[in-house]
Protein backbone atom coordinates (compact mmCIF):
# COMPACT_ATOMS: atom_id res chain seq x y z
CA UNK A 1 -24.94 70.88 135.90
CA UNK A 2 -23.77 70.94 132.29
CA UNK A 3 -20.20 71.63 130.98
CA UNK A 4 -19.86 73.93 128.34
CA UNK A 5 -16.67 73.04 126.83
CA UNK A 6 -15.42 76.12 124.36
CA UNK A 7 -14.04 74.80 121.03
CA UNK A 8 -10.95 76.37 119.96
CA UNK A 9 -11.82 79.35 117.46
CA UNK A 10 -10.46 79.40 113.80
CA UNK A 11 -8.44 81.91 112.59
CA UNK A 12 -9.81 83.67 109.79
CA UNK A 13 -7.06 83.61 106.65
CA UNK A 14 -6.66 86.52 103.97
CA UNK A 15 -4.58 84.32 101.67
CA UNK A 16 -6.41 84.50 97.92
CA UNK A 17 -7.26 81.13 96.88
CA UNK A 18 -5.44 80.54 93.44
CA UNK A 19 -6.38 76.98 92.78
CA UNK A 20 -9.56 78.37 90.60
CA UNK A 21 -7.49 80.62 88.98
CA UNK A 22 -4.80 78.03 87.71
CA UNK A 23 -7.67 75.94 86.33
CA UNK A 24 -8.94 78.90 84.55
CA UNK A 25 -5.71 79.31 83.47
CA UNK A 26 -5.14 75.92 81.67
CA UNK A 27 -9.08 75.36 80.49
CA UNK A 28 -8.31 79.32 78.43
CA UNK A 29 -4.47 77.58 76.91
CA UNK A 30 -6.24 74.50 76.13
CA UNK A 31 -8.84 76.81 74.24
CA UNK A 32 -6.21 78.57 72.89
CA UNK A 33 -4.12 75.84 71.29
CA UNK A 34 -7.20 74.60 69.61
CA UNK A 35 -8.42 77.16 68.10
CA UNK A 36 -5.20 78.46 67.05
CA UNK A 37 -4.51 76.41 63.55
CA UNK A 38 -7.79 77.69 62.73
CA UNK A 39 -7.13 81.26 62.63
CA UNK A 40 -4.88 80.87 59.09
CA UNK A 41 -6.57 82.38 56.36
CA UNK A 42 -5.92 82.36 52.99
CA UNK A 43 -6.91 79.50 50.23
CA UNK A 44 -5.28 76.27 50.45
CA UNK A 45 -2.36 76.13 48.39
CA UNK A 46 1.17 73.76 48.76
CA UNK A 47 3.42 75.88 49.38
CA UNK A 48 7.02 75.08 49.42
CA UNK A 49 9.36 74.99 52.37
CA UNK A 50 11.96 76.81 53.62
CA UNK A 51 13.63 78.36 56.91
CA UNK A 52 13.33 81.94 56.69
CA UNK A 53 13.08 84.41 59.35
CA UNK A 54 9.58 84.92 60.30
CA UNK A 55 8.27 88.60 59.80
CA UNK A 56 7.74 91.00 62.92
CA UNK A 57 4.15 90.55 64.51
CA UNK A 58 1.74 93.47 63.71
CA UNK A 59 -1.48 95.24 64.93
CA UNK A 60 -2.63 95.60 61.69
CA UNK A 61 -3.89 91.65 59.77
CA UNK A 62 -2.09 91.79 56.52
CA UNK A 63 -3.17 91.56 53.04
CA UNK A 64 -2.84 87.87 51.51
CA UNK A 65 -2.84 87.46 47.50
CA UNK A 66 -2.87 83.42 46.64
CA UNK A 67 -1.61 82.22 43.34
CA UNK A 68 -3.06 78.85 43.19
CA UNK A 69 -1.66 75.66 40.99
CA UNK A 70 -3.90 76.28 38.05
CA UNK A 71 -2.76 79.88 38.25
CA UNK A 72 -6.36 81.42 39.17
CA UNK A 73 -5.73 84.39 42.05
CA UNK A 74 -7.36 84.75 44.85
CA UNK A 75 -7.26 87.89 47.16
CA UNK A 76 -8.18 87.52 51.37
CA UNK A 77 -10.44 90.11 51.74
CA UNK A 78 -10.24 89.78 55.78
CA UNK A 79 -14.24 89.54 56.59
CA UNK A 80 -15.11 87.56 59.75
CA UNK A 81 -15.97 84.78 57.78
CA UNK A 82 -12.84 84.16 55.67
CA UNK A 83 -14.00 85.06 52.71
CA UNK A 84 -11.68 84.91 49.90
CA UNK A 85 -12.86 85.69 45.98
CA UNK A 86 -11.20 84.38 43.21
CA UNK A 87 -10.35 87.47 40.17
CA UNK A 88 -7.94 88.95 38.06
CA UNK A 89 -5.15 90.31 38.29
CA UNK A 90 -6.04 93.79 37.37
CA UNK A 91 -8.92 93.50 39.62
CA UNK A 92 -6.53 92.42 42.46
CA UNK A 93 -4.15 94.94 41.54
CA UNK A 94 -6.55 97.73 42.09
CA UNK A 95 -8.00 96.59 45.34
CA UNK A 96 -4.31 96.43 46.82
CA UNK A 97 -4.05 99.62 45.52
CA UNK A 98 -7.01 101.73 47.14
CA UNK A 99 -6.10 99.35 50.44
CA UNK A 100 -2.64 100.40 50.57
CA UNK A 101 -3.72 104.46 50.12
CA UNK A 102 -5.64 104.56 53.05
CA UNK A 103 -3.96 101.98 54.74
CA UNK A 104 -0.33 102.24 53.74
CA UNK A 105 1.74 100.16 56.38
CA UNK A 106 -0.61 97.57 55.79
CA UNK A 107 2.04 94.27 54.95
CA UNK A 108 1.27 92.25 51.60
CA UNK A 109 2.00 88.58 51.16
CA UNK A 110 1.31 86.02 48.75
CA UNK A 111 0.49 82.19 49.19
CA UNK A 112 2.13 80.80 45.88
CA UNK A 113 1.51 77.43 45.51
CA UNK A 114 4.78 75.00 44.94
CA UNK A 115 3.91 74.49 41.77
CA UNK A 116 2.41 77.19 40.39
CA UNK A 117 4.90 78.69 37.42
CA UNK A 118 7.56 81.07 38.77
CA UNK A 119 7.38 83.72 35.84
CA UNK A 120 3.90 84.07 37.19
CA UNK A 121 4.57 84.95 40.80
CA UNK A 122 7.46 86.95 39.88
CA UNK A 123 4.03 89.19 37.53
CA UNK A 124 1.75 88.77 40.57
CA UNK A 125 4.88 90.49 42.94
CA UNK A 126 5.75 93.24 40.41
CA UNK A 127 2.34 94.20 40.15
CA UNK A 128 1.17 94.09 43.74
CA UNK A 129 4.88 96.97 44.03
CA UNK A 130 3.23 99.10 41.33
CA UNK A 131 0.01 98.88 42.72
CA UNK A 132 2.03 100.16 45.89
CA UNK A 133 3.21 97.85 48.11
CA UNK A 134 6.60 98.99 49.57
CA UNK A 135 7.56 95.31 49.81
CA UNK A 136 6.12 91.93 49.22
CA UNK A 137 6.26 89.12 51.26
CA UNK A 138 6.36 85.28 50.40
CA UNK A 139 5.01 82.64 52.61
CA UNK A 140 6.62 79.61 53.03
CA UNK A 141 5.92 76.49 55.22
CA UNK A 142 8.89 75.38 57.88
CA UNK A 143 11.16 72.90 56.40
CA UNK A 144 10.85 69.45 57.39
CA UNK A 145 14.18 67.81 58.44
C-alpha cells in the first residue's frame, strides 16, 4: 500500500516584479550620462567663464552663431549631423533673418571665443537684432573656483 503524501500548495502572488525594471532603469541613466556631453553643438571655441543664470529650457533647439579666435563665423545650422558652415556675416545675417520670420520665438546665441576682439562680437550681436532677433544670448562656460 503506498502513501501519497500531499505537498503543501503555493500560493500564487500578484506582486509585479520590479527588480527588471530598476535595472532598466540604471542601464537607460548610464546611457544617458554618456551620451549627454555629446549632444553640444556648435564649433569649438574658448569661451570665457562666468556665473550667470542659465536661460529657461525650450521645445524649440536654438540658433547658435560662433565667432571664432581668428574672427571667421560660423552659423549651427541644426542638421542631424552637426553640421556647421563657416560664412559671412551678411550671409549669416540673412539666414537668421528668414529663420526668425517663420520661426520667431526661436532663441539666438553666440559662442564667442575668449579671445576673439570684443568690438567684433558687439557687430556680430547688433546685427543678428537687426536681422531680428528680439534678444541675443551669450554663452559662457561655469566659472572654475
Amino acid at each position: 500500500m503506498a502513501i501519497h503524501v500531499k505537498k503543501p500548495k503555493k500560493k500564487l502572488t500578484s506582486e509585479i516584479n520590479v527588480v527588471p525594471l530598476i535595472d532598466v532603469m540604471l542601464v537607460l541613466l548610464i546611457v544617458f550620462m554618456v551620451t549627454a556631453p555629446l549632444l553640444m553643438q556648435g564649433v569649438k571655441v574658448d569661451l570665457p567663464d562666468a556665473d550667470p543664470a542659465p536661460l529657461e529650457d525650450q521645445d524649440q533647439e536654438p540658433l547658435i552663431v560662433s565667432i571664432k579666435a581668428d574672427g571667421s563665423y560660423w552659423i549651427d545650422l541644426g542638421s542631424e549631423e552637426g553640421e556647421h558652415k563657416q560664412e559671412t556675416l551678411t550671409v549669416i545675417t540673412d539666414r537668421v533673418g528668414k529663420i526668425l520670420r517663420q520661426q520667431p520665438k526661436t532663441q539666438v546665441l553666440v559662442w564667442g571665443d575668449t579671445n576673439v576682439d570684443y568690438g567684433s562680437v558687439v557687430q556680430l550681436m547688433t546685427e543678428l537684432q537687426n536681422a531680428g532677433a528680439k534678444s541675443v544670448g551669450l554663452v559662457t562656460e561655469p566659472a572654475k573656483n
